[in-house]
C-alpha atoms as a PDB file:
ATOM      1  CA  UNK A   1       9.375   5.535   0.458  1.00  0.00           C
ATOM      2  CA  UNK A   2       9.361   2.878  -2.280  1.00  0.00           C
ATOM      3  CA  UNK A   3       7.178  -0.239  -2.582  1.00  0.00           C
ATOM      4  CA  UNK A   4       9.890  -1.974  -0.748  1.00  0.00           C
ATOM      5  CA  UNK A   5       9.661   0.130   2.156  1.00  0.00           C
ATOM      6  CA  UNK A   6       5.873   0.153   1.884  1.00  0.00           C
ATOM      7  CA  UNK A   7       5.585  -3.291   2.332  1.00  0.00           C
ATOM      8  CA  UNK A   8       7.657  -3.376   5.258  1.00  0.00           C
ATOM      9  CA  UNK A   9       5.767  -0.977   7.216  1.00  0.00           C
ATOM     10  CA  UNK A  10       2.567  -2.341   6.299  1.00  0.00           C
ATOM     11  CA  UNK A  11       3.988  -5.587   7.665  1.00  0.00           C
ATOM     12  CA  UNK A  12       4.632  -3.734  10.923  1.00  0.00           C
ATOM     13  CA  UNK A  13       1.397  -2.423  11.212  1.00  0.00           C
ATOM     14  CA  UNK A  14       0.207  -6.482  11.100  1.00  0.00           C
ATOM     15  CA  UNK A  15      -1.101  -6.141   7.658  1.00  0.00           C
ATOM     16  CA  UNK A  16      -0.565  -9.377   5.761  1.00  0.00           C
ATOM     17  CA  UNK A  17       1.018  -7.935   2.393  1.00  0.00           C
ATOM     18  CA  UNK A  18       1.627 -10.090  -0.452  1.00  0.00           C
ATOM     19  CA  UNK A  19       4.333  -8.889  -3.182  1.00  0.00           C
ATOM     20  CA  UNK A  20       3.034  -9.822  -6.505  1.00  0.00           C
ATOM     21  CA  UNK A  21       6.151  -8.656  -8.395  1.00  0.00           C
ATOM     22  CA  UNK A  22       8.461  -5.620  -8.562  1.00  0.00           C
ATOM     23  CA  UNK A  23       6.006  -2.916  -9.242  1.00  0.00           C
ATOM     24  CA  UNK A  24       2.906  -4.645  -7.533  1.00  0.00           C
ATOM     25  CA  UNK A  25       2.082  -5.321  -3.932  1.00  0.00           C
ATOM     26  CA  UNK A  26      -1.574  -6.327  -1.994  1.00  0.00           C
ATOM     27  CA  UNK A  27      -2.658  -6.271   1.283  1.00  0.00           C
ATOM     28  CA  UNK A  28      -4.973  -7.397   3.962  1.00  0.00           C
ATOM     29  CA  UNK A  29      -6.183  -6.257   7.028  1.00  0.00           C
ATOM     30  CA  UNK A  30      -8.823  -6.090   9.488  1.00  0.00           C
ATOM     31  CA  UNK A  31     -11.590  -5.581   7.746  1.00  0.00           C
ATOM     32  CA  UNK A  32     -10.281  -3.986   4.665  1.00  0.00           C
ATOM     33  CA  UNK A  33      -8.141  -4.817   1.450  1.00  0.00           C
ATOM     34  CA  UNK A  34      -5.851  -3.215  -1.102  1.00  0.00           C
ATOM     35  CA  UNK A  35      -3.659  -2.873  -3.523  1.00  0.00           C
ATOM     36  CA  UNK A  36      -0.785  -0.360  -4.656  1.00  0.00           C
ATOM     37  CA  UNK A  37       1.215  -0.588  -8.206  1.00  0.00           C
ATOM     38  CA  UNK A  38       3.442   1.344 -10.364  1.00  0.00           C
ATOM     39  CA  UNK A  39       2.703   2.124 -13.921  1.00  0.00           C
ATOM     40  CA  UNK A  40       5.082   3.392 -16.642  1.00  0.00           C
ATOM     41  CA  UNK A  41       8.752   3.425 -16.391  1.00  0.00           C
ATOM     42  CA  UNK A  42      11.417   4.028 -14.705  1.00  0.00           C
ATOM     43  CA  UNK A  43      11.616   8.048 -15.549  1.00  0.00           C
ATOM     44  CA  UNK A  44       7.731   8.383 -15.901  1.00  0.00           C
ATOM     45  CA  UNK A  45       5.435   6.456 -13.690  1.00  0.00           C
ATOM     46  CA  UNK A  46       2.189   6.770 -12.020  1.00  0.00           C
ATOM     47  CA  UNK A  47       1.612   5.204  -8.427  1.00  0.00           C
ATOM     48  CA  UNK A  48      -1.815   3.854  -8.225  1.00  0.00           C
ATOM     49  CA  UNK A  49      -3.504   2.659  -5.273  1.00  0.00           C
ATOM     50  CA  UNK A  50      -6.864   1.083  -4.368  1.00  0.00           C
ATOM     51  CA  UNK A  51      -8.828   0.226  -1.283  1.00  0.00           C
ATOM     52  CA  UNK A  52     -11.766  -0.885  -0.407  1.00  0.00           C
ATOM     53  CA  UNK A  53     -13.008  -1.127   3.293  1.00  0.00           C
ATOM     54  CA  UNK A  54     -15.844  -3.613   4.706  1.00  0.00           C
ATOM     55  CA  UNK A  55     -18.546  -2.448   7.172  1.00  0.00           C
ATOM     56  CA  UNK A  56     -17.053  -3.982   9.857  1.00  0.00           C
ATOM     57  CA  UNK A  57     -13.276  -2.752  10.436  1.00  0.00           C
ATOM     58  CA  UNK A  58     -10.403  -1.519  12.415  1.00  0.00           C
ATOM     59  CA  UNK A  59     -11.003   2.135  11.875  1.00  0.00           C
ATOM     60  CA  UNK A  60      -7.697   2.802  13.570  1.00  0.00           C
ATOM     61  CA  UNK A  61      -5.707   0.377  11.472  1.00  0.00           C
ATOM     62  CA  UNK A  62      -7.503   1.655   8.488  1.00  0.00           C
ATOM     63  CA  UNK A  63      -6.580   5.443   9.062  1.00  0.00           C
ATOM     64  CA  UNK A  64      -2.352   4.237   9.597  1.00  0.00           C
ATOM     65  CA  UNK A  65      -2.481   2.370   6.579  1.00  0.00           C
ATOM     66  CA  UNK A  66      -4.401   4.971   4.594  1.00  0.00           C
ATOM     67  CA  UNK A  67      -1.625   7.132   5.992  1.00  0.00           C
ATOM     68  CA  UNK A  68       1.232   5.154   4.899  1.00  0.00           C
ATOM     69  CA  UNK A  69      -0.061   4.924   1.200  1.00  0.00           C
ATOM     70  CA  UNK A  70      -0.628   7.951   0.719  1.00  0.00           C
ATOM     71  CA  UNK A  71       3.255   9.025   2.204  1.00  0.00           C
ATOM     72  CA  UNK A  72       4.361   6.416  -0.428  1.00  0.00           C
ATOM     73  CA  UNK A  73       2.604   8.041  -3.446  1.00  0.00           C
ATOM     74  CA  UNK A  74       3.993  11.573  -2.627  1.00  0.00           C
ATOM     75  CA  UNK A  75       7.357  10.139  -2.112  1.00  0.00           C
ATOM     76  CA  UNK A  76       9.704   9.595  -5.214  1.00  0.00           C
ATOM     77  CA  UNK A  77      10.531   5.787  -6.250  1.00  0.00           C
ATOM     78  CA  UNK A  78      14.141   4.510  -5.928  1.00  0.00           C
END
């Protein structure tokens, strides 16, 4: 999955995801924040990604979307 396709499934899973440029994307959802990013180049990169979760949250929505970042940091970037 690239950041592309990251941001579109975080969309589906209601999370409002802002695309900062073409190797950075945020995100907020209920109760919790986040950010994912690619550093380097094109041949070597690292995918980084933070989060950081309030007390009060959707646990559920916070487990799919912990899900779906970590799929897109094990998958290769197109």
């Amino acid at each position: 999955m690239n950041l592309k396709g990251l941001k579109i499934t975080l969309k589906n899973q209601k999370v409002v995801v802002t695309q900062l440029n073409s190797y950075k994307l945020r995100f907020v959802g209920d109760g919790f924040a986040g950010e994912c990013e690619l550093l380097g180049g094109k041949k070597l990169y690292t995918k980084l990604a933070r989060m950081s979760v309030n007390s009060e949250h959707n646990h559920e929505q916070v487990l799919r979307v912990q899900e779906l970042v970590n799929e897109w940091q094990r998958s290769e970037e197109k």
